[in-house]
N, C-alpha and C. Protein backbone atom coordinates (compact mmCIF):
# COMPACT_ATOMS: atom_id res chain seq x y z
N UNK A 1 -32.46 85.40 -65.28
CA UNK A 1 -32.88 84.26 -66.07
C UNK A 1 -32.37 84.46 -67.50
N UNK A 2 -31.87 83.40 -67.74
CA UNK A 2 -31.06 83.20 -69.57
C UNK A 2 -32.26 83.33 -70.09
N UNK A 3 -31.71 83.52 -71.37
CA UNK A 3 -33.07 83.33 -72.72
C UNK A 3 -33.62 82.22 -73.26
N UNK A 4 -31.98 81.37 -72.94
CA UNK A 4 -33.13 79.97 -72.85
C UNK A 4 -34.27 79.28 -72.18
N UNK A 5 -33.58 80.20 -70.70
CA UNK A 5 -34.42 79.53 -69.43
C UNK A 5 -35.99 80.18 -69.94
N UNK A 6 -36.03 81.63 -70.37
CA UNK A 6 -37.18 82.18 -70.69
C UNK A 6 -38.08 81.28 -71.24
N UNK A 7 -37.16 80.98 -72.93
CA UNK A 7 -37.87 80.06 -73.91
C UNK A 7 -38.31 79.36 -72.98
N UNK A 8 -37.74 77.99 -72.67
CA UNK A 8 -38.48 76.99 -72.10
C UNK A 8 -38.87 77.52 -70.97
N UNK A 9 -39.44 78.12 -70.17
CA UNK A 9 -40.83 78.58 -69.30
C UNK A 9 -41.75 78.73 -70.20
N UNK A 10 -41.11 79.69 -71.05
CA UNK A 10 -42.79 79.87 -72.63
C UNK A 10 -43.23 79.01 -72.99
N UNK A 11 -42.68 77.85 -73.33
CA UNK A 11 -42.58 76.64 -74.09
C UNK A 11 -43.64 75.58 -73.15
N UNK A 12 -43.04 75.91 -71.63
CA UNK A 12 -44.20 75.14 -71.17
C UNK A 12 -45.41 75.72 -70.81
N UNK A 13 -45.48 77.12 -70.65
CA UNK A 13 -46.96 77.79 -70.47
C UNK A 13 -47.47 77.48 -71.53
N UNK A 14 -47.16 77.45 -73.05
CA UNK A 14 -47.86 77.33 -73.85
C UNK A 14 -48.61 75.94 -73.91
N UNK A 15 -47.97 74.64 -73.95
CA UNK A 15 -47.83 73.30 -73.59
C UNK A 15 -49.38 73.37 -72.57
N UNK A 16 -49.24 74.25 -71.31
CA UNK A 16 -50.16 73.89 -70.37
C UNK A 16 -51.82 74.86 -70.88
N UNK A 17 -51.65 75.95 -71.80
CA UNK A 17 -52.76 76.79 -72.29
C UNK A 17 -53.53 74.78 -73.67
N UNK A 18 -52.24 74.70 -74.29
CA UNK A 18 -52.89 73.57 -75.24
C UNK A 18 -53.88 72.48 -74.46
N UNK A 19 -53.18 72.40 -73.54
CA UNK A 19 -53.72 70.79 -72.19
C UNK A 19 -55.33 71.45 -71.93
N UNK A 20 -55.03 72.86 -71.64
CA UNK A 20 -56.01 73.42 -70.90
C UNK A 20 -57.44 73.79 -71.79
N UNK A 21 -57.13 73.89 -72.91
CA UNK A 21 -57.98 74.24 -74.05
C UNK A 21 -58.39 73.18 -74.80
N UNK A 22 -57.96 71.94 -74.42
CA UNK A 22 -57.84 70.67 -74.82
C UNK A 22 -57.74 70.20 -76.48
N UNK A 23 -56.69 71.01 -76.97
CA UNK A 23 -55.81 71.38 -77.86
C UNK A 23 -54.79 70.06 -78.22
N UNK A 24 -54.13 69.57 -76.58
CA UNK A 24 -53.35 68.53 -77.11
C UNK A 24 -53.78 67.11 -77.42
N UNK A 25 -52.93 66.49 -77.92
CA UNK A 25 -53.36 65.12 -78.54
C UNK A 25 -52.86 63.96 -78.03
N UNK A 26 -53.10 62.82 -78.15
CA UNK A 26 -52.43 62.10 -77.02
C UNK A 26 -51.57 61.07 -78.20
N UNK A 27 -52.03 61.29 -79.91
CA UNK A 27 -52.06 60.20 -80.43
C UNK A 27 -51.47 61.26 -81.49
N UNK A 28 -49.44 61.07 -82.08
CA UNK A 28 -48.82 62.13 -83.11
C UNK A 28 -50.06 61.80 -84.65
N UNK A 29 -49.60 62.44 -85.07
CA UNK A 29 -50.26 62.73 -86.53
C UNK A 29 -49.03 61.52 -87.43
N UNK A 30 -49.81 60.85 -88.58
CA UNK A 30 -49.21 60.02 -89.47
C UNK A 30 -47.71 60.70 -89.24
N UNK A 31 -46.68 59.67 -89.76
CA UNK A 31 -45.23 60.41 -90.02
C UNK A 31 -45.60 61.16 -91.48
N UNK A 32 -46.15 60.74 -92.28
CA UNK A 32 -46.22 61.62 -93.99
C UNK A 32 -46.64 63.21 -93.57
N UNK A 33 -47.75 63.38 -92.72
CA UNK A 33 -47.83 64.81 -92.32
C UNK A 33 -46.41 65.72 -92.56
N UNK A 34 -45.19 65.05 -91.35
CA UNK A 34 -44.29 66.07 -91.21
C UNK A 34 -43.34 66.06 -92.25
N UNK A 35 -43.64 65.54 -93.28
CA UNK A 35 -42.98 65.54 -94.73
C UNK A 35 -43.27 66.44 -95.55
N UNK A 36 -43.93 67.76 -95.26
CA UNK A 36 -44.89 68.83 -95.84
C UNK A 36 -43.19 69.78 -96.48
N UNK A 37 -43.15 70.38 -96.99
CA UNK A 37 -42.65 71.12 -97.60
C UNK A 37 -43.35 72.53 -97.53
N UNK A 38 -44.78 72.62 -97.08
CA UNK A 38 -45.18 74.47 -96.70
C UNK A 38 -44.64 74.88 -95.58
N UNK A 39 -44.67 76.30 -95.24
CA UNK A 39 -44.44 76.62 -93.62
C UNK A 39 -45.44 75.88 -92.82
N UNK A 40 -45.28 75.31 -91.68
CA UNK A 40 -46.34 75.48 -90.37
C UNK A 40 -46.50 74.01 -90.48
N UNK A 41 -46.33 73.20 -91.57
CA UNK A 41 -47.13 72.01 -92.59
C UNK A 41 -48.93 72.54 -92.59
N UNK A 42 -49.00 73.62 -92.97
CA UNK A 42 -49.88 74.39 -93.05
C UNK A 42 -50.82 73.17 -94.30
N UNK A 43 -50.09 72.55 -95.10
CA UNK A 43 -51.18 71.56 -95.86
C UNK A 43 -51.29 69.99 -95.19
N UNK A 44 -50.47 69.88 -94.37
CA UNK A 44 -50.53 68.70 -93.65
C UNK A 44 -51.22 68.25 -91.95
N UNK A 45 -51.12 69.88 -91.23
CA UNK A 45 -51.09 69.62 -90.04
C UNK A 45 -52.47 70.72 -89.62
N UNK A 46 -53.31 70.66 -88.67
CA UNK A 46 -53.57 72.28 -88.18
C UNK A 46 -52.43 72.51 -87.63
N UNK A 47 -53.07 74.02 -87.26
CA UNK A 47 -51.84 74.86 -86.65
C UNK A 47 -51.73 74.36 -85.26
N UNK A 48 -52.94 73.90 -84.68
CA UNK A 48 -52.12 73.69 -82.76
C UNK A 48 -51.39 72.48 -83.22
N UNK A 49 -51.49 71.40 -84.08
CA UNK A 49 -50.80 70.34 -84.33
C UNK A 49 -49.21 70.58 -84.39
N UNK A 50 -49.28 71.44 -85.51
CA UNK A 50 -47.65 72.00 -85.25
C UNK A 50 -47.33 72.32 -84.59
N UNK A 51 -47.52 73.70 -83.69
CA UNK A 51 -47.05 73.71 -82.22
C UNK A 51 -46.62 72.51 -81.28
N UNK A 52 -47.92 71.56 -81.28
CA UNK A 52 -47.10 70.53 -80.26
C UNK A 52 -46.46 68.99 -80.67
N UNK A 53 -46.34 69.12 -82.65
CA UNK A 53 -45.77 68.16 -82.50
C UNK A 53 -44.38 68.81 -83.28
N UNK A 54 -44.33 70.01 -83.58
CA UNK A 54 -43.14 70.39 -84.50
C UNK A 54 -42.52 71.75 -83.41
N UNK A 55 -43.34 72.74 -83.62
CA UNK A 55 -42.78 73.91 -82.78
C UNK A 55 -41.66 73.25 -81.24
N UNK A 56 -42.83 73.53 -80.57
CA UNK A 56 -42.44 72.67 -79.25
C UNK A 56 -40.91 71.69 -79.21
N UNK A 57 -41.54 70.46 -79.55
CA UNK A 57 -40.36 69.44 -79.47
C UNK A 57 -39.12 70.27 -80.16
N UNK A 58 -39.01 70.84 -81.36
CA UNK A 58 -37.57 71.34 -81.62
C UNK A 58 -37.04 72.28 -80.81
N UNK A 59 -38.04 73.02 -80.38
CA UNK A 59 -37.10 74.14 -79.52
C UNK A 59 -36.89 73.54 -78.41
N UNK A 60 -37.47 73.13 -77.54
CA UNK A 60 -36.69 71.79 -76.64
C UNK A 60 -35.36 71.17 -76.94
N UNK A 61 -35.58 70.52 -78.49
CA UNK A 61 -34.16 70.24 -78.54
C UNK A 61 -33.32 70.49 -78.56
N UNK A 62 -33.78 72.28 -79.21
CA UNK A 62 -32.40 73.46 -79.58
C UNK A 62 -32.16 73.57 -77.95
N UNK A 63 -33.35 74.08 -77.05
CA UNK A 63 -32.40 74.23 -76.14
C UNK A 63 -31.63 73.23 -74.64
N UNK A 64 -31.96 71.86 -75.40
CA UNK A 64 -31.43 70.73 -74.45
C UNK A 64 -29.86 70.92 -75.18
N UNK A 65 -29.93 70.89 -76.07
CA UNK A 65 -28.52 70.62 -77.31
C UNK A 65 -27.42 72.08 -76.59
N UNK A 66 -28.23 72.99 -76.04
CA UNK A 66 -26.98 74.25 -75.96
C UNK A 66 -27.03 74.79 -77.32
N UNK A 67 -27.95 74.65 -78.40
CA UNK A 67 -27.85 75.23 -79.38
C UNK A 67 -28.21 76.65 -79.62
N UNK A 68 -27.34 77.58 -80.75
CA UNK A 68 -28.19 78.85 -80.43
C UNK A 68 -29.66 78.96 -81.30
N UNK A 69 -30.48 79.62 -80.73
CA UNK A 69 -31.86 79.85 -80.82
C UNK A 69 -32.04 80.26 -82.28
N UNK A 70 -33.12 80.53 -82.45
CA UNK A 70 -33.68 81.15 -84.05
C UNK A 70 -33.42 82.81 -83.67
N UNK A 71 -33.48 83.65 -85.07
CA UNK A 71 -33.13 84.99 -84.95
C UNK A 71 -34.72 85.47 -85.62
N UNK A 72 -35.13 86.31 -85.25
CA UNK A 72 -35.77 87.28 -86.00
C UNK A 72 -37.15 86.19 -86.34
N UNK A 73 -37.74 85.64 -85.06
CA UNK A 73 -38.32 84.46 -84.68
C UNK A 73 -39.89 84.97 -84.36
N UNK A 74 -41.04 84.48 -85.01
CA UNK A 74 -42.03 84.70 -84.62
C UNK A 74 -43.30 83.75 -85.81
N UNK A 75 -43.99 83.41 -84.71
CA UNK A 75 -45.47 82.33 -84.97
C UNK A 75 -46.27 83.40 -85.12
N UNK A 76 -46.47 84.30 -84.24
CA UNK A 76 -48.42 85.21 -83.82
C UNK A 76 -48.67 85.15 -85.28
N UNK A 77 -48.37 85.88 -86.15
CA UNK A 77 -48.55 86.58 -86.99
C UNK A 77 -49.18 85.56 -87.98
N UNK A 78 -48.50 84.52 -88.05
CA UNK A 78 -49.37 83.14 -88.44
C UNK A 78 -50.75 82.56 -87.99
N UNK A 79 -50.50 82.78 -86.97
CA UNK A 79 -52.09 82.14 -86.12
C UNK A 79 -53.25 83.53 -85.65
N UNK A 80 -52.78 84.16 -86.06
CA UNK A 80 -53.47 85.65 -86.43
C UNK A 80 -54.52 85.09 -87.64
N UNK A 81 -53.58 84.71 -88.28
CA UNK A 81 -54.79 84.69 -89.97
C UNK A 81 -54.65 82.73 -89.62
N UNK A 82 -54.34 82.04 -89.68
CA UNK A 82 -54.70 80.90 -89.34
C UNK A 82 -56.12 80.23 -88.96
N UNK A 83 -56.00 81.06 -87.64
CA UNK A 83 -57.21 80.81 -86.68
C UNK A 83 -58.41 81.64 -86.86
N UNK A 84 -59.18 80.52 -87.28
CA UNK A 84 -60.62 82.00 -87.64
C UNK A 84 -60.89 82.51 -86.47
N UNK A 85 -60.92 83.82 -86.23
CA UNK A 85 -61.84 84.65 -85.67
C UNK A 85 -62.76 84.24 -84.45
N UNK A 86 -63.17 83.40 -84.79
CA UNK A 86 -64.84 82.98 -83.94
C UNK A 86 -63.75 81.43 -83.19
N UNK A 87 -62.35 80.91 -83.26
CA UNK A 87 -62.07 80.05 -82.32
C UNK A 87 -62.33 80.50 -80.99
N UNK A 88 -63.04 79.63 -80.25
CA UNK A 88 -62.81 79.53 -79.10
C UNK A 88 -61.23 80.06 -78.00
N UNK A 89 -60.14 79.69 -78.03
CA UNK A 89 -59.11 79.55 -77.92
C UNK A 89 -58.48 80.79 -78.60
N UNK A 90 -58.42 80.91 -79.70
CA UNK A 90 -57.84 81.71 -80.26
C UNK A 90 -57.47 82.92 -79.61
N UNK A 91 -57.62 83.90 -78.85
CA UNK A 91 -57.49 85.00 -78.45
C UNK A 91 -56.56 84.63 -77.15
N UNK A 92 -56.73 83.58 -76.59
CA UNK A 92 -55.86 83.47 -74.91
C UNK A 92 -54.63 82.54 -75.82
N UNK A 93 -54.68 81.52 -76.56
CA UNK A 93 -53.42 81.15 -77.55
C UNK A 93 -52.39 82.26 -77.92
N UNK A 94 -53.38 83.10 -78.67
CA UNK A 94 -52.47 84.40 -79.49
C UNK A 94 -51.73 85.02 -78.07
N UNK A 95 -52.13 85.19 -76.95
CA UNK A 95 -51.10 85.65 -76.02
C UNK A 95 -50.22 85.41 -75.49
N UNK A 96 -49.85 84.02 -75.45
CA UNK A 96 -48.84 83.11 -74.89
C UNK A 96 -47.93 82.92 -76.37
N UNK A 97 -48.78 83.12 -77.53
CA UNK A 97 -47.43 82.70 -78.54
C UNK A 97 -47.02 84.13 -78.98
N UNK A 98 -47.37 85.40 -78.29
CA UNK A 98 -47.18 86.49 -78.55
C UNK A 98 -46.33 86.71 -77.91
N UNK A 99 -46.26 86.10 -76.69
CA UNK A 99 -45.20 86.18 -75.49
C UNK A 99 -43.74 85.62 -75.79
N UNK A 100 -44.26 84.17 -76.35
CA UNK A 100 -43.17 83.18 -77.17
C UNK A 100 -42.07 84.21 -77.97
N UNK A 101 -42.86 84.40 -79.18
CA UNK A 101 -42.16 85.69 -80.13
C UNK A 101 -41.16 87.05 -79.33
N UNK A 102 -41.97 87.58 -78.24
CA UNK A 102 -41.09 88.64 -78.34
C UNK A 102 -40.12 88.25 -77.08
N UNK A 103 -39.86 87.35 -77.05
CA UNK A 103 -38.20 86.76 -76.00
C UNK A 103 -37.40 86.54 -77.61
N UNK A 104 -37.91 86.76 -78.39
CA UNK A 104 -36.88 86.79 -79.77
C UNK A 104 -36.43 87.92 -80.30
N UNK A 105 -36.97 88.87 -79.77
CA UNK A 105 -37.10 90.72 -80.05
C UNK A 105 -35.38 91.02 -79.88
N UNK A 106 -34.72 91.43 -80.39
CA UNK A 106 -33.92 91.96 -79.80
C UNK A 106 -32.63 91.71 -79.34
N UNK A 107 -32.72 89.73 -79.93
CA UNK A 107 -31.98 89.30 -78.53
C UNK A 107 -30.77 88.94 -79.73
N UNK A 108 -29.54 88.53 -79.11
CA UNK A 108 -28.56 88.45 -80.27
C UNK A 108 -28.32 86.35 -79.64
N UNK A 109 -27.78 85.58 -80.39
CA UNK A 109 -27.98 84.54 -79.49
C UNK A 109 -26.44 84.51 -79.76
């Protein structure tokens, strides 16, 4: 299995942990949200928001496009301090985007 093929398997386990945690949304966030200028749109978005309306969809695109991937690539470390502590979710999330991250370990694209 390619590294893309990896990504997108990750891409959709994660997708199905959001559905499952009932995380996803059925209805995008204003367009002004994704006009944020912080990482994550950390002042515009929560964090599962980004995941499934920013994370997600681009790496899809990178890898519908044949494009090469991000280098030296990783979310956890964000949703580590993001996510308080006492989320629900938080601990079975952090494993699937922990998983996400390290198909980036190493890899040259």
């Amino acid at each position: 299995m390619t590294q893309h093929q990896r990504v997108r398997q990750q891409l959709h386990l994660l997708e199905a942990q959001l559905r499952e945690h009932n995380l996803w949304q059925t209805t995008s966030p204003a367009p002004s949200a994704f006009e944020s200028t912080q990482p994550f749109c950390m002042d515009t978005l929560e964090p599962f928001e980004w995941l499934q309306w920013v994370l997600i969809p681009r790496m899809h695109a990178l890898l519908d496009s044949k494009q090469a991937l991000p280098q030296a690539f990783a979310v956890a470390p964000y949703y580590e301090i993001a996510l308080d502590a006492t989320h629900p979710s938080r601990d079975a999330m952090l494993v699937y985007l922990q998983q996400l991250d390290a198909l980036f370990i190493g890899e040259s694209n």
